[in-house]
Structure formats: C-alpha cells, structure tokens
Protein backbone atom coordinates (compact mmCIF):
# COMPACT_ATOMS: atom_id res chain seq x y z
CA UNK A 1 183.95 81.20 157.90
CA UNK A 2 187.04 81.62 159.77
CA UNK A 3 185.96 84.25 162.13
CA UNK A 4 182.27 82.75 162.72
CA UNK A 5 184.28 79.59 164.08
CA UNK A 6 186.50 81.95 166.14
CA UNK A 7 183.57 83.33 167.99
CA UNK A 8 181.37 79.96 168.16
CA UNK A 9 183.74 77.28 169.17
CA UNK A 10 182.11 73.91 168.95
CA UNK A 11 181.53 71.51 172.14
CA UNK A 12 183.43 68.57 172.77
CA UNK A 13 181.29 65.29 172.27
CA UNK A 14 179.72 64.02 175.41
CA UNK A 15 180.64 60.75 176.17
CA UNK A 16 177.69 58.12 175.84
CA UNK A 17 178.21 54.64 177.41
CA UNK A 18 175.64 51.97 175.94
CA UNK A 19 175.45 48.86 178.02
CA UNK A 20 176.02 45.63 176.08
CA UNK A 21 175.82 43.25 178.60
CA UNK A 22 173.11 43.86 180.87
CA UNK A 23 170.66 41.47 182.52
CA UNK A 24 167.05 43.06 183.87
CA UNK A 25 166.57 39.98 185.37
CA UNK A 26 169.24 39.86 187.72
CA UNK A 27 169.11 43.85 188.12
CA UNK A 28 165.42 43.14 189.03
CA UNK A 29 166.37 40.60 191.58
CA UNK A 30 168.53 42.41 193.03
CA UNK A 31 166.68 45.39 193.63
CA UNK A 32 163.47 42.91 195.37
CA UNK A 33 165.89 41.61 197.44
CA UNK A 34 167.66 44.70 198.68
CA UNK A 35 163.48 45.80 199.44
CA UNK A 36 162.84 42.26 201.16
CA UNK A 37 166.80 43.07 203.28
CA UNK A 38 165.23 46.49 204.27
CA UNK A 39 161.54 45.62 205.35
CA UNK A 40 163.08 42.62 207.42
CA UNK A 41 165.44 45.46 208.94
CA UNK A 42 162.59 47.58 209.74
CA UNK A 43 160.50 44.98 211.04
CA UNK A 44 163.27 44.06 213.50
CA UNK A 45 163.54 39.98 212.24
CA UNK A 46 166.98 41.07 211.00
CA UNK A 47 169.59 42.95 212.50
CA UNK A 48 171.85 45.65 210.18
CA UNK A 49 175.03 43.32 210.75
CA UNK A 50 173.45 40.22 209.92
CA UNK A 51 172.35 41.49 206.86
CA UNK A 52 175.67 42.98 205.91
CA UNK A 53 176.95 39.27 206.53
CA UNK A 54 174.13 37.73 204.26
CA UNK A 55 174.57 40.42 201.30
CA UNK A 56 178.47 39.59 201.75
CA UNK A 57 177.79 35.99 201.23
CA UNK A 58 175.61 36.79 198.23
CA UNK A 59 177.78 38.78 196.71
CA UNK A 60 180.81 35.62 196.61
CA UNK A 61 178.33 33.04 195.72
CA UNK A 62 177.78 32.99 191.87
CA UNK A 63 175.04 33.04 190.07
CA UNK A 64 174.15 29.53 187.90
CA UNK A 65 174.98 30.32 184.42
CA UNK A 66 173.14 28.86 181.42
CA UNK A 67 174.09 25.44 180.55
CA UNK A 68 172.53 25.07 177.37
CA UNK A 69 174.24 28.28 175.74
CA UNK A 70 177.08 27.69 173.87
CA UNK A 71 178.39 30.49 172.06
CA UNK A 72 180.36 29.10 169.72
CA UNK A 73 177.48 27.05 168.36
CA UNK A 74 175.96 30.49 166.91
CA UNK A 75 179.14 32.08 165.47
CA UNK A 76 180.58 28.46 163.69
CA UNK A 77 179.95 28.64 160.21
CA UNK A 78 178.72 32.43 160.10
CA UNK A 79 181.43 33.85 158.27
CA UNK A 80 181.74 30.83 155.55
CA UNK A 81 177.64 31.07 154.97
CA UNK A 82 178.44 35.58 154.17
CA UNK A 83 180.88 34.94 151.44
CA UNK A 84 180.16 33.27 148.41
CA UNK A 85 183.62 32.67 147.52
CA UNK A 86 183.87 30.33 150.33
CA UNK A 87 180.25 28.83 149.41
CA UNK A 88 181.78 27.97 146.36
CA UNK A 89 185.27 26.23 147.37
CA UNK A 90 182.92 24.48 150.51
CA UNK A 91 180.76 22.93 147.88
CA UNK A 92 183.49 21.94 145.84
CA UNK A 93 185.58 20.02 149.17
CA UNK A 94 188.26 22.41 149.64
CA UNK A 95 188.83 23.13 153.19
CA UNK A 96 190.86 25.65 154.61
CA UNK A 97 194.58 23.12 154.88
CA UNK A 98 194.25 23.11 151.17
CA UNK A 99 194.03 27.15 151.19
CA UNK A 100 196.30 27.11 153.40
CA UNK A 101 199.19 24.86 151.07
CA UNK A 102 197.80 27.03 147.79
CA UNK A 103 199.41 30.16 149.45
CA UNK A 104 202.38 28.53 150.05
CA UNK A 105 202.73 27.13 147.42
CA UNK A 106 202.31 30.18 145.67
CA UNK A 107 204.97 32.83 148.10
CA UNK A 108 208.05 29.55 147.87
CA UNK A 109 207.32 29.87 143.47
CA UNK A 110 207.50 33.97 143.78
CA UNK A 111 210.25 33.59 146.48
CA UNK A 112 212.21 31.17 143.56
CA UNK A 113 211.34 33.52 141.03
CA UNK A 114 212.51 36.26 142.61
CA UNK A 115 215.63 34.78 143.50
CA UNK A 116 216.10 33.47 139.70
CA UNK A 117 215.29 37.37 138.81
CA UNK A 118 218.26 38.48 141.17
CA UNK A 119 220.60 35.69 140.05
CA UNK A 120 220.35 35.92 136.36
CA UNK A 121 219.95 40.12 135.67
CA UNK A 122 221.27 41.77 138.76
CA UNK A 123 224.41 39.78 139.82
C-alpha cells in the first residue's frame, strides 16, 4: 500500500467557489445595459467619455433594496419551533430570564457547595 501511494501521489483538491448571493436580475441588467452603452457608441449618439462618465455615475448610485424583506421576520422563532424541549417550557410560560435565573441559581448552590466541601474536609 505504501509503495503504490509512493508512486501515485494524490492531487490537491481544486478549489470550488459556489456563489451564495447572486442576483440574475441585476447581472441581466447589467449586461443589456452595457449592450444598449455599446450600440449608442457605435451609432455615434454617445461619445466613449461620456459613457465612462454615465457608467461612473451608475456605479455610485445604489440600487433600491427591498422594503418589504425583513430578515429577521423569517429566522425569529426558528430555532424554538426545532426543539421540543423548548416547545415544551414555551407552552408551559417559561421564557428565557427564567432559564436564565435557573442556571444561576444552580452554579451560586454548586459554587456554596463546593466551598462548604473545601471548608469542612480539606482545611
């Protein structure tokens, strides 16, 4: 096995990039308008410069975003409505301030405990 390896070394990985955020509609718009820049170039109604000067200004002005998404709309809630240990306290009131006191709570009575421990058997 060892010497088979020796003689066929393995290839590193390529590296393979997968878009996430990526918007044909704006990738589409651009490339119709960068046609529509070129054909008014050829045509002679616009001159190279002044079309360096529009795509300039294009390229600071923003494009509207969507005012009705709201991301955190979509992600509130998601990770109670997965768990059904959470299901379970929701239904029964407790929120997460009263988690938050239990485990408090809970690491000052192991902290006294400890302490007791330590004062009673090892001093």
């Amino acid at each position: 096995m060892g010497i088979q390896s020796f003689f066929k070394q393995r290839r590193p990985r390529q590296f393979e990039h997968k878009l996430i955020y990526w918007d044909p509609r704006k990738e589409e718009l651009e490339k119709r308008i960068a046609r529509v820049r070129e054909e008014m170039i050829a045509s002679g109604e616009l001159s190279p410069e002044e079309a360096d000067e529009a795509a300039e200004a294009m390229r600071r002005e923003e494009m509207p975003q969507d005012v009705g998404y709201n991301p955190t709309s979509s992600l509130r809630g998601t990770f109670i409505h997965s768990t059904e240990h959470l299901q379970r306290q929701r239904r029964r009131g407790i929120t997460a301030q009263d988690r938050d006191r239990k485990s408090v709570r809970l690491m000052l009575a192991l902290l006294a405990l400890g302490f007791a421990f330590w004062y009673f058997f090892i001093r």
